[in-house]
Protein backbone atom coordinates (compact mmCIF):
# COMPACT_ATOMS: atom_id res chain seq x y z
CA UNK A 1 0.00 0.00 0.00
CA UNK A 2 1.34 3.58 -0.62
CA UNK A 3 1.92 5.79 2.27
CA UNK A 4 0.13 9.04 2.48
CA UNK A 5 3.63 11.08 2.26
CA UNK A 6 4.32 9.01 -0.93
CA UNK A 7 0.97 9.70 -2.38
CA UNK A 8 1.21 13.56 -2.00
CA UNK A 9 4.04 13.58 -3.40
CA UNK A 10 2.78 12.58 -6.69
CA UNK A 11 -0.15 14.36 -6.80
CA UNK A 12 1.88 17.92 -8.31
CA UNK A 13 0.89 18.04 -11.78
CA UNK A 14 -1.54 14.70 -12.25
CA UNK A 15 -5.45 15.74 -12.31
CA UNK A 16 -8.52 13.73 -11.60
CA UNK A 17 -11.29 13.28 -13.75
CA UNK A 18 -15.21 12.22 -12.76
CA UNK A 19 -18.21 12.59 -15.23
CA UNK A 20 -15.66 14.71 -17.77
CA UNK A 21 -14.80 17.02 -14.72
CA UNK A 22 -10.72 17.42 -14.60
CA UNK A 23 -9.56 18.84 -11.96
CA UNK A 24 -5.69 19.44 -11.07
CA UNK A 25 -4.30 17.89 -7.51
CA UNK A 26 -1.70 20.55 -7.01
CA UNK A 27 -4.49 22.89 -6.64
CA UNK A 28 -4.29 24.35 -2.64
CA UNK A 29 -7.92 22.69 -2.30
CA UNK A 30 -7.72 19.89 -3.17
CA UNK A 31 -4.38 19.11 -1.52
CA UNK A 32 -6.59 20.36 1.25
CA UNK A 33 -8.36 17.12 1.27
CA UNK A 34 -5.97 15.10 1.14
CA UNK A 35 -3.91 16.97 3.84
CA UNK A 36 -7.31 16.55 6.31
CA UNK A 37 -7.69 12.96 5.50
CA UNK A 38 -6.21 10.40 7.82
CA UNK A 39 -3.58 7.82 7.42
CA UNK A 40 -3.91 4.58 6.12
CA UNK A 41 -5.09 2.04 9.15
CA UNK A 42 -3.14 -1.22 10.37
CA UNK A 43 -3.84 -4.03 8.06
CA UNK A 44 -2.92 -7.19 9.30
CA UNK A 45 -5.35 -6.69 12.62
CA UNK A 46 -7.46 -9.54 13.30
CA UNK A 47 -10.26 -7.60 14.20
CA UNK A 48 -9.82 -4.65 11.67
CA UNK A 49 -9.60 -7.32 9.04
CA UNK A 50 -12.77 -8.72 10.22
CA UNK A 51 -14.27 -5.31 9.96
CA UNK A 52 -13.25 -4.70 6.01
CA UNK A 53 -14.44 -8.51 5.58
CA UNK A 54 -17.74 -7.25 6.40
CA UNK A 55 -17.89 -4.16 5.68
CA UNK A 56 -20.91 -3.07 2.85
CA UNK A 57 -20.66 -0.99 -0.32
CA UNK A 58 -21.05 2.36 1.19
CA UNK A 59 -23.75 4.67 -1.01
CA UNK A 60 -23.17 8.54 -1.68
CA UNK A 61 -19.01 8.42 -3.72
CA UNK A 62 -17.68 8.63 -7.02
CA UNK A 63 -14.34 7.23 -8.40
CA UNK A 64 -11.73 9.53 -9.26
CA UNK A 65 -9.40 8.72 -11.89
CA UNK A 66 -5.50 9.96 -12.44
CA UNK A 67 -4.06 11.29 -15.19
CA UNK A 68 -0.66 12.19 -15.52
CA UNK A 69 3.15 11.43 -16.43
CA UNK A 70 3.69 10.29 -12.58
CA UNK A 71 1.20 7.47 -11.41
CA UNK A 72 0.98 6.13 -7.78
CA UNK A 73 1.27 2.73 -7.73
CA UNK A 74 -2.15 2.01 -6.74
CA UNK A 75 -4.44 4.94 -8.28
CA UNK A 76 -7.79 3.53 -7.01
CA UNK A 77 -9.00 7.37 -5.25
CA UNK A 78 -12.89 8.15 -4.92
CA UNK A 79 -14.25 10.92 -3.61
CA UNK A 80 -17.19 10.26 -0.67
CA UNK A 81 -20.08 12.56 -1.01
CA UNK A 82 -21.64 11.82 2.33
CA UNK A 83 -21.18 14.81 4.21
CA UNK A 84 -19.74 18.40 3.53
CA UNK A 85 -15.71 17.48 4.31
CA UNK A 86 -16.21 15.49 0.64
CA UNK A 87 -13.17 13.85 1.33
CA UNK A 88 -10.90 12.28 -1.35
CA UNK A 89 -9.63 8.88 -0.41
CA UNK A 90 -6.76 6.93 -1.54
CA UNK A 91 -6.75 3.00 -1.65
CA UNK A 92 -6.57 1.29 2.23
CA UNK A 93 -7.59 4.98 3.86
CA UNK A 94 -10.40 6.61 4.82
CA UNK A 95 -12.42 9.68 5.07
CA UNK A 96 -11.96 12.18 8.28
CA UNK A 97 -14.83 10.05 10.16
CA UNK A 98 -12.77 7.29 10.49
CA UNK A 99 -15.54 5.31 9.40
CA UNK A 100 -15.86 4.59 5.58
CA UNK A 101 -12.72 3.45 3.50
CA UNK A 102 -11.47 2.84 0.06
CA UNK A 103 -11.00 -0.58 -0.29
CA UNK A 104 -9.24 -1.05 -3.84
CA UNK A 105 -11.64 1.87 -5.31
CA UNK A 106 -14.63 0.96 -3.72
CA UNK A 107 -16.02 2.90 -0.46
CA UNK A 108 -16.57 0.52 2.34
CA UNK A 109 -18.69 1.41 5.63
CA UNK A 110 -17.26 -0.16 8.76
CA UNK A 111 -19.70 0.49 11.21
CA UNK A 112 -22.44 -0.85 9.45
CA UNK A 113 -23.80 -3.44 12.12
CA UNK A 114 -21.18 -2.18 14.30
CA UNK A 115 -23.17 -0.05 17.49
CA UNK A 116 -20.90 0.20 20.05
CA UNK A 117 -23.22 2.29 22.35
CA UNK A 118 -27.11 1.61 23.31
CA UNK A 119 -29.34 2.92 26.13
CA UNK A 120 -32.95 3.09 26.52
CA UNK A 121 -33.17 7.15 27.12
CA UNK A 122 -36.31 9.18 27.83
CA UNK A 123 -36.80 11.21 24.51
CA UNK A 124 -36.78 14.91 26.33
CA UNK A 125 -32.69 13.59 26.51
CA UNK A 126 -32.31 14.48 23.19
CA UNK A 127 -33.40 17.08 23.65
CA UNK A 128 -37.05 16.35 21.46
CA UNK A 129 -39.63 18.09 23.62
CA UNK A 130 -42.33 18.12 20.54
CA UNK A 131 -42.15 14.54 19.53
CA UNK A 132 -43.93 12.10 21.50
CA UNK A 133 -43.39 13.68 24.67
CA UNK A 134 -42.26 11.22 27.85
CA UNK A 135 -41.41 8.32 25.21
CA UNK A 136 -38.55 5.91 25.64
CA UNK A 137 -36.08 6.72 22.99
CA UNK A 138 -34.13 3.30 22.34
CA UNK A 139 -30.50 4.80 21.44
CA UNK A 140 -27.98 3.77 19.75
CA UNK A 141 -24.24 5.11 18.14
CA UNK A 142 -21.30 4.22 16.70
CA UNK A 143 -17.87 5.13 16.25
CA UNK A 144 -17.09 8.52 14.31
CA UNK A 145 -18.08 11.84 13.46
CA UNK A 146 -17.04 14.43 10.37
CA UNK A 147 -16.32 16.88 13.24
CA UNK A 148 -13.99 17.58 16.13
CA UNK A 149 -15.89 19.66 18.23
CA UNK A 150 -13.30 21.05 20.85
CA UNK A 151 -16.39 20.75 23.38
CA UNK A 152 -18.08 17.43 22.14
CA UNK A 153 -19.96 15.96 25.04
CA UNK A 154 -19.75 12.68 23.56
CA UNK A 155 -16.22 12.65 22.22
CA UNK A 156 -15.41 9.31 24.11
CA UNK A 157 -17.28 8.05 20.90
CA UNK A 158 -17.41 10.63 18.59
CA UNK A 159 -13.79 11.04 17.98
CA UNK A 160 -13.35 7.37 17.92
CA UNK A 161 -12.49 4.61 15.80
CA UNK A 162 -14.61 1.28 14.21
CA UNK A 163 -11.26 -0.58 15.22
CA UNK A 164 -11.73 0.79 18.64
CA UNK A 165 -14.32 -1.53 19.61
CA UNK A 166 -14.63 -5.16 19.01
CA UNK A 167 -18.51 -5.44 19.12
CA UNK A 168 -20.38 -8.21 17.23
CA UNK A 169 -22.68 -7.90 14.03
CA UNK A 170 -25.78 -6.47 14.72
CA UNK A 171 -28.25 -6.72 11.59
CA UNK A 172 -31.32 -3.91 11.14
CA UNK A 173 -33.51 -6.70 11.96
CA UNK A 174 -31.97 -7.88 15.46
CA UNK A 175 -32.08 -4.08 16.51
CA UNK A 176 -35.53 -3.48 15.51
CA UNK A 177 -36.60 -6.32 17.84
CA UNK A 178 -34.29 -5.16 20.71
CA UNK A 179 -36.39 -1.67 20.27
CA UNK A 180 -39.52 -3.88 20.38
CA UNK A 181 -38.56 -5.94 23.44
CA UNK A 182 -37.77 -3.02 25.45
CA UNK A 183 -41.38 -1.31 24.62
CA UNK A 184 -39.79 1.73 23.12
CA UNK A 185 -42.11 3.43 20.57
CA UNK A 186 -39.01 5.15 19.39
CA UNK A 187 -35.19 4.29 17.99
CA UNK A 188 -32.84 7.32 18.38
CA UNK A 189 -29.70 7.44 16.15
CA UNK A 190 -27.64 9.75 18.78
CA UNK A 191 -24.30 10.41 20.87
CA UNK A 192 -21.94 10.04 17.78
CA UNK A 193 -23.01 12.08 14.17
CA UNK A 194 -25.16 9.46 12.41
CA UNK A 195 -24.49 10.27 9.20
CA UNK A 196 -21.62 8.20 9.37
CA UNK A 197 -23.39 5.02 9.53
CA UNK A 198 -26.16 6.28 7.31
CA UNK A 199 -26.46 2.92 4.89
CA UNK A 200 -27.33 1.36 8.77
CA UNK A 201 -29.39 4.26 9.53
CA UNK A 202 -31.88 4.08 6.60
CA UNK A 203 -32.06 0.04 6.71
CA UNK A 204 -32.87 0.08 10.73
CA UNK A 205 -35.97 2.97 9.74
CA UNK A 206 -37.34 1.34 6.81
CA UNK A 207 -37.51 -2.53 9.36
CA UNK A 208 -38.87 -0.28 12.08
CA UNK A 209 -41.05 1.70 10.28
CA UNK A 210 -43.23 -1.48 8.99
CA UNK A 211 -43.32 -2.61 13.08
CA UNK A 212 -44.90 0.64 13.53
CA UNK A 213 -41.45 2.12 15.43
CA UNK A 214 -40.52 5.44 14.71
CA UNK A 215 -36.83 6.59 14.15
CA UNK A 216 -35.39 9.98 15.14
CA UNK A 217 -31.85 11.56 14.77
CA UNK A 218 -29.52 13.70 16.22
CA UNK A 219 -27.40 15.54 14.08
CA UNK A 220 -24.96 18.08 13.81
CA UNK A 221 -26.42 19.25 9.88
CA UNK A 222 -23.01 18.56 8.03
CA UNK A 223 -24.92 16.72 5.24
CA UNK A 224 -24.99 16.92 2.07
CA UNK A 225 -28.42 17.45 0.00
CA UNK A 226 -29.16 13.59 -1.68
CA UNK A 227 -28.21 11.71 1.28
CA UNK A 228 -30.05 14.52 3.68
CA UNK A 229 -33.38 14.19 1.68
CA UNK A 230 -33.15 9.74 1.89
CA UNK A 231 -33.25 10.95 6.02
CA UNK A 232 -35.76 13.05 5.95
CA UNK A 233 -38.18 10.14 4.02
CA UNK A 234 -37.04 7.57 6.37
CA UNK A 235 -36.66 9.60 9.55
CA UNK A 236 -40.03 11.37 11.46
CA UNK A 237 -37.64 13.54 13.37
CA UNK A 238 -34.58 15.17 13.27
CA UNK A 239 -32.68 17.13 15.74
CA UNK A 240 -30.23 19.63 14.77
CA UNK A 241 -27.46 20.84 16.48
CA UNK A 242 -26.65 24.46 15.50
CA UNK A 243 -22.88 25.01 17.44
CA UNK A 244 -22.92 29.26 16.62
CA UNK A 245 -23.77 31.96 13.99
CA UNK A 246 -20.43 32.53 12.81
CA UNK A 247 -18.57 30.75 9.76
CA UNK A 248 -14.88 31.81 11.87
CA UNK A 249 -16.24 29.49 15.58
CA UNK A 250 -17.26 26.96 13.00
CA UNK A 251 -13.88 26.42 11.73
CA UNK A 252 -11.81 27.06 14.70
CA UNK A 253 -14.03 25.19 17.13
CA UNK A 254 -15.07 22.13 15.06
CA UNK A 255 -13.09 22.15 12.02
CA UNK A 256 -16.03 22.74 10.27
CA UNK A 257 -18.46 25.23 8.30
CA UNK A 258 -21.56 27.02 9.12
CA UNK A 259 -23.16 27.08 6.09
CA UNK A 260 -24.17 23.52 5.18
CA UNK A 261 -25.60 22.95 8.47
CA UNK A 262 -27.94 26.48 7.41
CA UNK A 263 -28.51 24.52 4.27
CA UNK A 264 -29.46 21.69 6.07
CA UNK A 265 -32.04 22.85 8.23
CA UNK A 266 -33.44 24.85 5.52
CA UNK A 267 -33.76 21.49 3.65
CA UNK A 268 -35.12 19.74 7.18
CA UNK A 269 -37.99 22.42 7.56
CA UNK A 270 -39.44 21.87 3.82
CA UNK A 271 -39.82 17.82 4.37
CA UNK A 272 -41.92 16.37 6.64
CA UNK A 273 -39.83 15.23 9.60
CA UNK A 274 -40.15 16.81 12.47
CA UNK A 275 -37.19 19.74 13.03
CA UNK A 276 -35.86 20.83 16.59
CA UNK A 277 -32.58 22.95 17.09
CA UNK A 278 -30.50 22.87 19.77
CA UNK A 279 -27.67 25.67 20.54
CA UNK A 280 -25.03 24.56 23.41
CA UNK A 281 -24.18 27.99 24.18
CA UNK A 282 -20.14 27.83 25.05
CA UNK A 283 -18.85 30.28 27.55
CA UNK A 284 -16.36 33.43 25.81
CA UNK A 285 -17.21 31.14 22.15
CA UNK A 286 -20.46 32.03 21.07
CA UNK A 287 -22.69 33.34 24.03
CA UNK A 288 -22.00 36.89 22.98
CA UNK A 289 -25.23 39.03 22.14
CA UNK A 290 -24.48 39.47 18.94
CA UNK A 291 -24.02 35.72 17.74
CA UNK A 292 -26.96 34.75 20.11
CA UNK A 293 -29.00 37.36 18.09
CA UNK A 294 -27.90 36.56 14.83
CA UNK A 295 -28.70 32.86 15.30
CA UNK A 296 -32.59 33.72 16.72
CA UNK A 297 -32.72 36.38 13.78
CA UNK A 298 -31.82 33.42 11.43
CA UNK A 299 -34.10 30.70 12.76
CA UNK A 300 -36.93 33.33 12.86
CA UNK A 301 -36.72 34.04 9.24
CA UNK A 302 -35.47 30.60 7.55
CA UNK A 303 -38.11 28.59 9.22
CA UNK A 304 -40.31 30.56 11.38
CA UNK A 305 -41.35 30.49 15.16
CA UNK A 306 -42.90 27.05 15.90
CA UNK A 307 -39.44 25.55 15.65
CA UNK A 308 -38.46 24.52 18.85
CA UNK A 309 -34.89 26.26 19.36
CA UNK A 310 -33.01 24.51 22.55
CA UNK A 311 -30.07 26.90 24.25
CA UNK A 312 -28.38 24.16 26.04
CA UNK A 313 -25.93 24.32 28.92
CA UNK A 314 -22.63 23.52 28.49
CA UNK A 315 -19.99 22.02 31.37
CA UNK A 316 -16.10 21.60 30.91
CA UNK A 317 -15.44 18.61 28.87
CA UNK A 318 -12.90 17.11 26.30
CA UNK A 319 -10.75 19.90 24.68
CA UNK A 320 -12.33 22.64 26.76
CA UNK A 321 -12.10 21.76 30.73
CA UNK A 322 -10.77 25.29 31.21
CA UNK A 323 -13.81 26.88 29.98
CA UNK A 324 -16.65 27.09 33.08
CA UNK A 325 -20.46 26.04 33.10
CA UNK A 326 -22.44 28.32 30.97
CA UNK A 327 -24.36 30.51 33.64
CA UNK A 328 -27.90 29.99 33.83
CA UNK A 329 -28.11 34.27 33.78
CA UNK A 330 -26.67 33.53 30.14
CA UNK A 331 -29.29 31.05 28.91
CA UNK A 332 -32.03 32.88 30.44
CA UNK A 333 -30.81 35.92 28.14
CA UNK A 334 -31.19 34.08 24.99
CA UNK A 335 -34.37 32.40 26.39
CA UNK A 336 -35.36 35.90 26.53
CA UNK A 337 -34.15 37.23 23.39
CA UNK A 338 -35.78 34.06 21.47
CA UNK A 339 -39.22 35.52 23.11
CA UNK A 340 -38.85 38.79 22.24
CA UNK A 341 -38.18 37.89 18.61
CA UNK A 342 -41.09 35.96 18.19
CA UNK A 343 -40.26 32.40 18.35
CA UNK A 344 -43.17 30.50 20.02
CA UNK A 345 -40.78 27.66 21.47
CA UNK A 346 -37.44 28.36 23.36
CA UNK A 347 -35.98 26.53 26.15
CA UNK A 348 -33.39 26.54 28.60
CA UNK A 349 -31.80 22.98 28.88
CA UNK A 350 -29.60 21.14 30.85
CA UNK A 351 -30.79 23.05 33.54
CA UNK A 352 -33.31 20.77 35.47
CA UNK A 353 -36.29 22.37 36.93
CA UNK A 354 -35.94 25.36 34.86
CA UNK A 355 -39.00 27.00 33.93
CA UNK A 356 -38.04 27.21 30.25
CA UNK A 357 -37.79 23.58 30.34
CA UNK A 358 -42.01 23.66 30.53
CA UNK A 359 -43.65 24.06 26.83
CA UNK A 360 -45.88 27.39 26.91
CA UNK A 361 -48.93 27.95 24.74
CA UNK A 362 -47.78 31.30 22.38
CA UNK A 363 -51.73 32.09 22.53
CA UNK A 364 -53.08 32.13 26.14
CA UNK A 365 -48.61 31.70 27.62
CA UNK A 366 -50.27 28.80 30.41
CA UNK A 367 -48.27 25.54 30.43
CA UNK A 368 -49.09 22.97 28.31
CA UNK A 369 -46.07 21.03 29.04
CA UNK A 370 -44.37 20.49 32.43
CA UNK A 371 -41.49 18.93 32.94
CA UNK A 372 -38.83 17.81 35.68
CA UNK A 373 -35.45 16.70 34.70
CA UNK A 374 -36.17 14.57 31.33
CA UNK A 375 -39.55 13.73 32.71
CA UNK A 376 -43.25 15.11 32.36
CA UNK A 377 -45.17 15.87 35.01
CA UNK A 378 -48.18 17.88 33.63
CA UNK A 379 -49.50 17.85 30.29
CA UNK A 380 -52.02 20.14 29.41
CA UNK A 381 -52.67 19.21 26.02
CA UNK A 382 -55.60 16.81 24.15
CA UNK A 383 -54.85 16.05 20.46
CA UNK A 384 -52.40 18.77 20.00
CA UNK A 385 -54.13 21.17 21.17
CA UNK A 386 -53.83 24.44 24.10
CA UNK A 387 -56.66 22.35 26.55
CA UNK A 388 -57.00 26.14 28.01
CA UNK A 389 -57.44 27.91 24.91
CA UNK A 390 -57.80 25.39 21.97
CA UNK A 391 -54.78 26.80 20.18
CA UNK A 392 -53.00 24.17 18.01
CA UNK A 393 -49.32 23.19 19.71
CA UNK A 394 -47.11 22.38 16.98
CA UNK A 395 -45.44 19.04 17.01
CA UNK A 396 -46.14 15.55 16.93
CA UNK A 397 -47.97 14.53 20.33
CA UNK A 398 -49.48 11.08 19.11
């Protein structure tokens, strides 16, 4: 197998071609992605062997091919066109999720099968507080995410690898009836960024969906359009995590960019899943008035006021243990903001016993929701509907 160093250093002067498109590898970009992808992994590793063995065509890549007076010994690269990194990988590497990998020109998914993480959560942990309200979310992850949020909660498995964990097969099938078993009405792709594992994603909601269990993720947006719009037929809900309203925190906090998670959302609002947002506001990062503002500004006029729009609390954790809690004084002013705007459906979360944890009608401002913690303890509402003043709640409450 070529080494990565040896690989860029053939790349000056060759160019790629896909559908007639040439495109020349010395360019800064495209070195780019090379640069960002990660080294070839370990062959010769019982388990990670085991793990290519089975591994699935992945969906959503192209094949690149080289042209040029200098050819790598193995020219096999494809581009995956899963999410927004749209990583190029050579032969025995793969993208920066860690989880799908060119396996002599064809894009393997090794996680497929492979959860290394499931709980039975109540569905407010999502945060979804307008889907099926005090439902048991069965939850599941696996290894890898096309981010590296410096203040990922989950980063134990988010920044991980499939070779981390030696878990056994787990079809669609076999999950659906562990969902079933446990009497939860709802499966929850969470903890790690699901589109990694999407070819698992799609096959687990289309078995669920025909037991009459419905599928919900949590996502941090960094899609891309055809694979986005397969979730959003499969899915009923979706979850959003918008990190800041600024292009410059997205790429120095999670290596990322703000504007295909905009695009995202956008995309989210016009299907028929159900949308909720979710802000973890980050101390000195992006809880200044003017990002918090921009952010409600933008929600208000992309998709209006009945989406739910969560301002989480952070605590120290991975990357960012210097950083303190977020103050609940700082939550409550973009609780407040939210309100004044016009959005029907803020919250303050991670914050138990909060009164913006309670749903509020926008009409008569009673509680139609109450909650403690994750759990509901009053709910004043009969067939989506305000049982004080008849006005419709959105969201899906049967």
């Amino acid at each position: 197998m070529i080494s990565r160093r040896d690989f860029l250093k053939t790349l000056s002067g060759l160019a790629v071609t896909s559908g007639g498109t040439w495109m020349i590898l010395s360019d800064p970009s495209w070195q780019r992605l090379f640069q960002e992808g990660h080294a070839g992994l370990a062959f010769g590793d019982s388990y990670l062997d085991e793990l290519i063995k089975s591994s699935p065509k992945a969906r959503y890549w192209r094949p690149l091919e080289i042209k040029g007076s200098v050819t790598p010994k193995d020219q096999t690269l494809i581009q995956c066109l899963l999410c927004a990194n749209s990583c190029v990988i050579a032969n025995g590497q793969c993208g920066r999720c860690r989880t799908r990998m060119n396996v002599k020109g064809e894009l393997r998914s090794l996680v497929y099968g492979r959860p290394i993480s499931v709980h039975i959560d109540p569905i407010e942990k999502k945060p979804f507080y307008h889907f099926l309200p005090g439902s048991a979310a069965f939850s599941l992850a696996t290894a890898g995410c096309p981010l590296k949020c410096k203040f990922c909660q989950n980063w134990e498995i988010s920044q991980s690898s499939p070779e981390d964990f030696k878990v056994a097969f787990t079809p669609p099938a076999k999950l659906t009836s562990a969902a079933r078993t446990s009497r939860s009405p709802v499966i929850a792709f969470t903890y790690n960024e699901p589109t990694v594992f999407t070819e698992y994603l799609t096959d687990i909601a289309r078995n669920a969906r025909q037991q009459g269990i419905r599928c919900v993720m949590i996502s941090c947006g960094f899609i891309n359009e055809a694979p986005l719009a397969e979730m959003c037929e499969t899915l009923a809900a979706i979850k959003i995590d918008l990190k800041g309203y600024s292009e410059d925190f997205y790429r120095s906090a999670c290596q990322a960019e703000l504007k295909p998670v905009l695009r995202s959302i956008r995309q989210i609002a016009k299907s028929r899943a159900h949308l909720e947002i979710v802000n973890l506001v980050v101390p000195t990062l992006n809880d200044s008035d003017k990002m918090l503002k921009g952010l409600i500004d933008w929600v208000m006029g992309e998709v209006g006021p009945d989406v739910p729009l969560h301002f989480s609390r952070f605590h120290p954790d991975y990357q960012l243990r210097n950083l303190p809690s977020t103050p609940v004084a700082t939550l409550e002013r973009a609780y407040r903001m939210a309100r004044d705007r016009g959005l029907h459906y803020p919250y303050v979360g991670n914050v138990p016993d909060h009164p913006g944890n309670n749903t509020y009608c926008p009409k008569c401002g009673k509680i139609v929701v109450k909650r403690q913690g994750f759990f509901i303890t009053g709910m004043n509402l009969r067939n989506g509907l305000c049982t004080f003043c008849k006005n419709r709640i959105a969201g899906v409450w049967t």
